[in-house]
Protein backbone atom coordinates (compact mmCIF):
# COMPACT_ATOMS: atom_id res chain seq x y z
CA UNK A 1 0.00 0.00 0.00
CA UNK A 2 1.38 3.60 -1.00
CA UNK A 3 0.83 6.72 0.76
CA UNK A 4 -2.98 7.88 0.48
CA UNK A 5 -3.18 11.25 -1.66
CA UNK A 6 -2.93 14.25 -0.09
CA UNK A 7 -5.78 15.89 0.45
CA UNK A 8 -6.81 19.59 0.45
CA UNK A 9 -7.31 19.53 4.01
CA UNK A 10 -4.57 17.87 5.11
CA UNK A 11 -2.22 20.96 4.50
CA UNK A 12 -4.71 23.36 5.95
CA UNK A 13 -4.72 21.21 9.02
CA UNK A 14 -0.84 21.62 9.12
CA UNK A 15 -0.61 25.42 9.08
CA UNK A 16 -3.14 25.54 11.59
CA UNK A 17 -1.31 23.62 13.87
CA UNK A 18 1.80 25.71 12.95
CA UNK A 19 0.01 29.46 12.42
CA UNK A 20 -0.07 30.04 16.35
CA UNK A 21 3.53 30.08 16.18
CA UNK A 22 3.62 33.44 13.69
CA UNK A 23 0.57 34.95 15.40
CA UNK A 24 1.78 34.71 18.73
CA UNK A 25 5.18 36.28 18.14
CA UNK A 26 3.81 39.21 16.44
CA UNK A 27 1.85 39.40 19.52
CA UNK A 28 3.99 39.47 21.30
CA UNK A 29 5.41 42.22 20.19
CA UNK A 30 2.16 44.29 18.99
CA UNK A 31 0.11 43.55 21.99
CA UNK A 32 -0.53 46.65 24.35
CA UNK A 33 0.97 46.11 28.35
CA UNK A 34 0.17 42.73 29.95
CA UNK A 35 -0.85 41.45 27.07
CA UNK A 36 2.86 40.85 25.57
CA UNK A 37 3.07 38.45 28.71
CA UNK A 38 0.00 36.43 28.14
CA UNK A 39 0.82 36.24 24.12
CA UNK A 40 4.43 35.31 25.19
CA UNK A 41 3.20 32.43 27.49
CA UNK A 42 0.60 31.13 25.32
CA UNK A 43 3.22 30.89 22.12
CA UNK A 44 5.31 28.63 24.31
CA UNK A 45 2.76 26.19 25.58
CA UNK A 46 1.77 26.05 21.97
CA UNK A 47 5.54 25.31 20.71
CA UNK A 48 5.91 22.95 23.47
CA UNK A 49 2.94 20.78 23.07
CA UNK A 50 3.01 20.65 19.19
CA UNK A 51 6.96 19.29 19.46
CA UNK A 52 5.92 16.87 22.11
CA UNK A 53 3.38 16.05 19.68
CA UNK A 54 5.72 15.61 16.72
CA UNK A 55 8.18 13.69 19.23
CA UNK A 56 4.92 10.90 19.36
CA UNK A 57 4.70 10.76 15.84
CA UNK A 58 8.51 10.33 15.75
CA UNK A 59 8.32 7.35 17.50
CA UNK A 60 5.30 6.30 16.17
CA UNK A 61 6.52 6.29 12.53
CA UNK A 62 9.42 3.70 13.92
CA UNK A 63 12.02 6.48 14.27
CA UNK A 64 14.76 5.11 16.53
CA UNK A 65 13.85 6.01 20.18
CA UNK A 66 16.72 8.51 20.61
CA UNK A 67 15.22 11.27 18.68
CA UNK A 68 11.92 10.76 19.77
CA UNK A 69 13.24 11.06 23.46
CA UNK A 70 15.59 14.05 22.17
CA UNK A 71 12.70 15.63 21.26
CA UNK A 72 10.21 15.07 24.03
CA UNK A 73 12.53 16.20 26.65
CA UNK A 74 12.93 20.10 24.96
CA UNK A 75 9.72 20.00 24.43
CA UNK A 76 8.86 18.86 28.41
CA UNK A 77 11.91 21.29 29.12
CA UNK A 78 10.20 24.57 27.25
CA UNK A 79 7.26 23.73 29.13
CA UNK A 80 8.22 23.28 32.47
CA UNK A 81 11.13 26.56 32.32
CA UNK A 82 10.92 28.97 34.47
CA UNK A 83 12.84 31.05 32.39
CA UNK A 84 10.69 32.35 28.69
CA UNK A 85 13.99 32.45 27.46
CA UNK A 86 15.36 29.22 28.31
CA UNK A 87 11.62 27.82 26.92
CA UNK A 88 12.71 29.49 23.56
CA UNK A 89 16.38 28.69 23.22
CA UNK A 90 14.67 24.66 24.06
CA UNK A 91 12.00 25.43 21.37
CA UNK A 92 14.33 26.57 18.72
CA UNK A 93 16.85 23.70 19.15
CA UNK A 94 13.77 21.36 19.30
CA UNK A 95 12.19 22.87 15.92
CA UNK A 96 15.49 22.96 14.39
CA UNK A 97 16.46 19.16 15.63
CA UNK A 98 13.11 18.08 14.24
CA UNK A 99 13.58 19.25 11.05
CA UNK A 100 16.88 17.90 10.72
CA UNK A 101 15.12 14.29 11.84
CA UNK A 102 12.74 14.78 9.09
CA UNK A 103 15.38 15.63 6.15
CA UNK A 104 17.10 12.52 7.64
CA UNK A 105 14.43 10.04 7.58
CA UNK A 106 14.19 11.01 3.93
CA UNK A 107 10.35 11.82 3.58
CA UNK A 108 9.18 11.65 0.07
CA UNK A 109 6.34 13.32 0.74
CA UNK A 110 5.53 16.61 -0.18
CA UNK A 111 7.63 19.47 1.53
CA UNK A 112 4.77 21.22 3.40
CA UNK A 113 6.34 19.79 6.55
CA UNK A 114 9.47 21.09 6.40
CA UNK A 115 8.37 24.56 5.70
CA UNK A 116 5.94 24.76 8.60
CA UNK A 117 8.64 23.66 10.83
CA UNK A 118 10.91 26.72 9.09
CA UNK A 119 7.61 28.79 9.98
CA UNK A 120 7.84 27.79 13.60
CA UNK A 121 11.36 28.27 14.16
CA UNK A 122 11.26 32.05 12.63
CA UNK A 123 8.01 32.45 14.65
CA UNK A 124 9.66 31.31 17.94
CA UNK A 125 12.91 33.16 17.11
CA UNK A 126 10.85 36.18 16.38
CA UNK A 127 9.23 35.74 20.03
CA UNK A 128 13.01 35.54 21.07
CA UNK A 129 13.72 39.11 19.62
CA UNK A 130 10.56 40.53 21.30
CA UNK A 131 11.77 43.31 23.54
CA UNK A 132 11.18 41.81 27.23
CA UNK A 133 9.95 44.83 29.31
């Protein structure tokens, strides 16, 4: 059995999961006060839970267990920092590690994953760069 066609869903489903990423950085650095916080905070839950996500699916696809675990543990780490900038710096390294996993494992499917994990490195690195006040 070969891959099942992609359907026109299946990409929208894939930024969606990856848009909060953007849309959060540049709240965090549009949004008035307290709200820079909040957006800040939110944005990192987000990255956190969608590369413990991707860490699952990792293992599920029969990945060796060593990335898998790689990745769950900056993804646990970003969540449980007390630091926003320690949860970014694990973030980035976990986007950036996944994507090298992917390109690895030789996918040859289309390339909408890789650019949505691009998207959610530049997103979190953008949150990064947002002026901590």
């Amino acid at each position: 059995m070969g891959r099942k066609p992609l359907t026109w869903l299946d990409p929208l489903l894939a930024w969606a999961a990856v848009a909060p990423l953007a849309v959060g950085a540049g709240a965090a650095w549009l949004a008035p006060g307290a709200w820079r916080a909040t957006a800040m905070s939110l944005t990192l839950i987000w990255g956190g839970a969608i590369l413990a996500y991707q860490a699952g699916v990792r293992r599920g696809l029969g990945t060796s267990r060593l990335p898998a675990l790689w990745l769950f543990i900056l993804a646990v780490g970003s969540m449980v920092a007390l630091e926003p900038l320690t949860s970014l710096a694990l973030l980035i390294l976990g986007y950036v590690s996944l994507a090298v996993i992917v390109r690895r494992a030789g996918s040859s499917g289309p390339q909408v994953g890789q650019i949505l994990l691009a998207l959610g490195a530049l997103g979190l690195v953008a949150a990064r760069l947002f002026p901590h006040r």
